[in-house]
Protein backbone atom coordinates (compact mmCIF):
# COMPACT_ATOMS: atom_id res chain seq x y z
CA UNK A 1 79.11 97.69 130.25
CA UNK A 2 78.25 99.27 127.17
CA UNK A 3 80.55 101.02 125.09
CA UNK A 4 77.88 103.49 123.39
CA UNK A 5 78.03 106.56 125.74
CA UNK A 6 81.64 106.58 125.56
CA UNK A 7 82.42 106.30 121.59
CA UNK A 8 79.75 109.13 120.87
CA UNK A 9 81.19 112.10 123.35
CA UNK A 10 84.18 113.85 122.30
CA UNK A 11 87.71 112.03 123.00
CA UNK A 12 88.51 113.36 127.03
CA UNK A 13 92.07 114.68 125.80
CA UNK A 14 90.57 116.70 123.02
CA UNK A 15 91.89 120.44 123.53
CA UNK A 16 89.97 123.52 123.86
CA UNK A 17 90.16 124.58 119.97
CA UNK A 18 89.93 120.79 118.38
CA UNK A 19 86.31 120.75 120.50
CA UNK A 20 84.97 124.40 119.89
CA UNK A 21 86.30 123.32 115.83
CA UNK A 22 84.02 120.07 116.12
CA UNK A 23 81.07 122.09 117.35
CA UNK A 24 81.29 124.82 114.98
CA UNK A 25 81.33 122.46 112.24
CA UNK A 26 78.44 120.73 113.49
CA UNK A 27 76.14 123.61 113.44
CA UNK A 28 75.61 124.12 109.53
CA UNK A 29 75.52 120.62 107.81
CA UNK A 30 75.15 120.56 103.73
CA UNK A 31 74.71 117.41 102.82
CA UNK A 32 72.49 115.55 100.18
CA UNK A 33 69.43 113.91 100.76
CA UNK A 34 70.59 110.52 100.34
CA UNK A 35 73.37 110.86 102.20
CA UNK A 36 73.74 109.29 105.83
CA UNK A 37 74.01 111.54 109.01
CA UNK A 38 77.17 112.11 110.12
CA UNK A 39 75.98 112.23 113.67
CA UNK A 40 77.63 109.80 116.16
CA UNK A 41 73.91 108.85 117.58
CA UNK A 42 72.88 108.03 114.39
CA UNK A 43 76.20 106.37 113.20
CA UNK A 44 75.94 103.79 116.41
CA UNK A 45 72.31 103.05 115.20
CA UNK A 46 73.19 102.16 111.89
CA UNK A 47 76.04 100.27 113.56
CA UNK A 48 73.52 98.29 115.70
CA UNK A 49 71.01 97.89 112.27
CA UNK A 50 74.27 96.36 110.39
CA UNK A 51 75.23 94.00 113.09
CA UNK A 52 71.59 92.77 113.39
CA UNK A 53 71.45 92.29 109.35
CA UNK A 54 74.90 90.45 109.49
CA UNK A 55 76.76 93.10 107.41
CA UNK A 56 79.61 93.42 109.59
CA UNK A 57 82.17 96.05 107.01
CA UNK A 58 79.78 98.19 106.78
CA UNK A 59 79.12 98.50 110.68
CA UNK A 60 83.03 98.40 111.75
CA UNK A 61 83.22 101.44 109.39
CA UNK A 62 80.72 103.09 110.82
CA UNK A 63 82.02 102.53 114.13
CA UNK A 64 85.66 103.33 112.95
CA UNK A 65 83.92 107.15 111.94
CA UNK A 66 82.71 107.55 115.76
CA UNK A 67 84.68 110.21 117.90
CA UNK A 68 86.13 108.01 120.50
CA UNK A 69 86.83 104.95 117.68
CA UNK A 70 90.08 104.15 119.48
CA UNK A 71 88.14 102.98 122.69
CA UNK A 72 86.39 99.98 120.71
CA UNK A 73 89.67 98.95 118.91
CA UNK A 74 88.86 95.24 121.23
CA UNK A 75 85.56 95.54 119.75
CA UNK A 76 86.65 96.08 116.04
CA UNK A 77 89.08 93.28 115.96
CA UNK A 78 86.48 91.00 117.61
CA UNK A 79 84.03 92.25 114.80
CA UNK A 80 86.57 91.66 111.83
CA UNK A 81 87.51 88.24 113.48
CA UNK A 82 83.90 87.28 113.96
CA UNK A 83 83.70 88.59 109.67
CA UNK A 84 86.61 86.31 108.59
CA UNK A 85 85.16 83.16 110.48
CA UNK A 86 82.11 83.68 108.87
CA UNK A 87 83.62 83.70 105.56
CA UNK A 88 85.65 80.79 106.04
CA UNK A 89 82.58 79.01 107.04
CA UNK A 90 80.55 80.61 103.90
CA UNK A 91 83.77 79.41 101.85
CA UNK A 92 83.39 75.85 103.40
CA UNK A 93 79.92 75.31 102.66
CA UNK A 94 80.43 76.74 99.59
CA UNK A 95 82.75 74.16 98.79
CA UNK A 96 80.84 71.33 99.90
CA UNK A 97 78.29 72.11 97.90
CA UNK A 98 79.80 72.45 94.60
CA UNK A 99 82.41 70.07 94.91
CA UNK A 100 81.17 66.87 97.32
CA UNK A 101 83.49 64.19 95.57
CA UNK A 102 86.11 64.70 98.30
CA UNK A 103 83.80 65.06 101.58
CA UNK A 104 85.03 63.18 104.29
CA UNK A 105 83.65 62.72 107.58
CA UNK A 106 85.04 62.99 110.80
CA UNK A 107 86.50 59.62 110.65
CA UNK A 108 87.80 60.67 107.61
CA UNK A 109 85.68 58.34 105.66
CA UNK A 110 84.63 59.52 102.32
CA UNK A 111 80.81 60.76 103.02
CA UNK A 112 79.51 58.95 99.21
CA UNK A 113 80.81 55.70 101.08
CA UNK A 114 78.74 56.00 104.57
CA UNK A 115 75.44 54.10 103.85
CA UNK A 116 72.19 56.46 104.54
CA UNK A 117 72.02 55.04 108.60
CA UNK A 118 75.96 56.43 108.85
CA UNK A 119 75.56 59.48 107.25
CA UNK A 120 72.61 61.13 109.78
CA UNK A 121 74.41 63.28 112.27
CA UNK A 122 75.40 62.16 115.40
CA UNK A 123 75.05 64.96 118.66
C-alpha cells in the first residue's frame, strides 16, 4: 500500500480552524520564481525524482514538509538508514582505493599477497 494519498491530505485530527487556516493560506501564494512549490503533490514528486537520483536528504526533507509527515516516520528512518549504509559503503570504497596496503580478503589474507588466479572473485 502506498503511503502517497495519505501524507498529502490534511492530518484527520486537524480541527476546524487549523484546516480553514491551511486553506486560506493556500489561496494567495508569493513566492519567487526559483523557488519550489510548496504543494504536497508536488513535494511527493520531487520526493520520488530525489529517490530515483539517489539524493536521499534532500527527499526525507521534502517528505518531512508533507502534511501528514508523522505517518511515514517507518519510512524516514528506513530512508536515513538506507543514507548511512550507503555512506559507509562510499567510505569503504573510498578507502580501498586510496589506501590498498592493508586490504585483506575474506580469509584475511593480505589481497597484494593472493597471486592474480586467487584474487578473481569467487560467487
Amino acid at each position: 500500500m502506498s503511503l502517497a494519498p495519505q501524507l498529502v491530505k490534511a492530518p484527520p485530527d486537524q480541527g476546524a480552524l487549523a484546516w480553514l487556516g491551511s486553506e486560506l493560506s493556500g489561496l494567495f501564494v508569493i513566492r519567487r520564481e526559483t523557488t519550489p512549490s510548496p504543494e504536497p503533490d508536488r513535494r511527493l514528486d520531487r520526493a520520488r525524482l530525489f529517490v530515483e537520483s539517489g539524493r536521499i536528504q534532500p527527499a526525507i526533507a521534502e517528505v518531512q514538509h508533507l502534511p501528514n509527515a508523522r505517518q511515514a516516520a517507518a519510512w524516514i528512518a528506513d530512508a536515513q538508514r538506507y543514507d548511512q549504509a550507503r555512506q559507509a559503503l562510499d567510505l569503504l570504497e573510498t578507502t580501498a582505493i586510496l589506501d590498498p596496503h592493508d586490504l585483506r580478503d575474506a580469509s584475511g589474507k593480505r589481497v597484494d599477497q593472493l597471486s592474480p588466479a586467487q584474487a578473481t572473485l569467487n560467487p
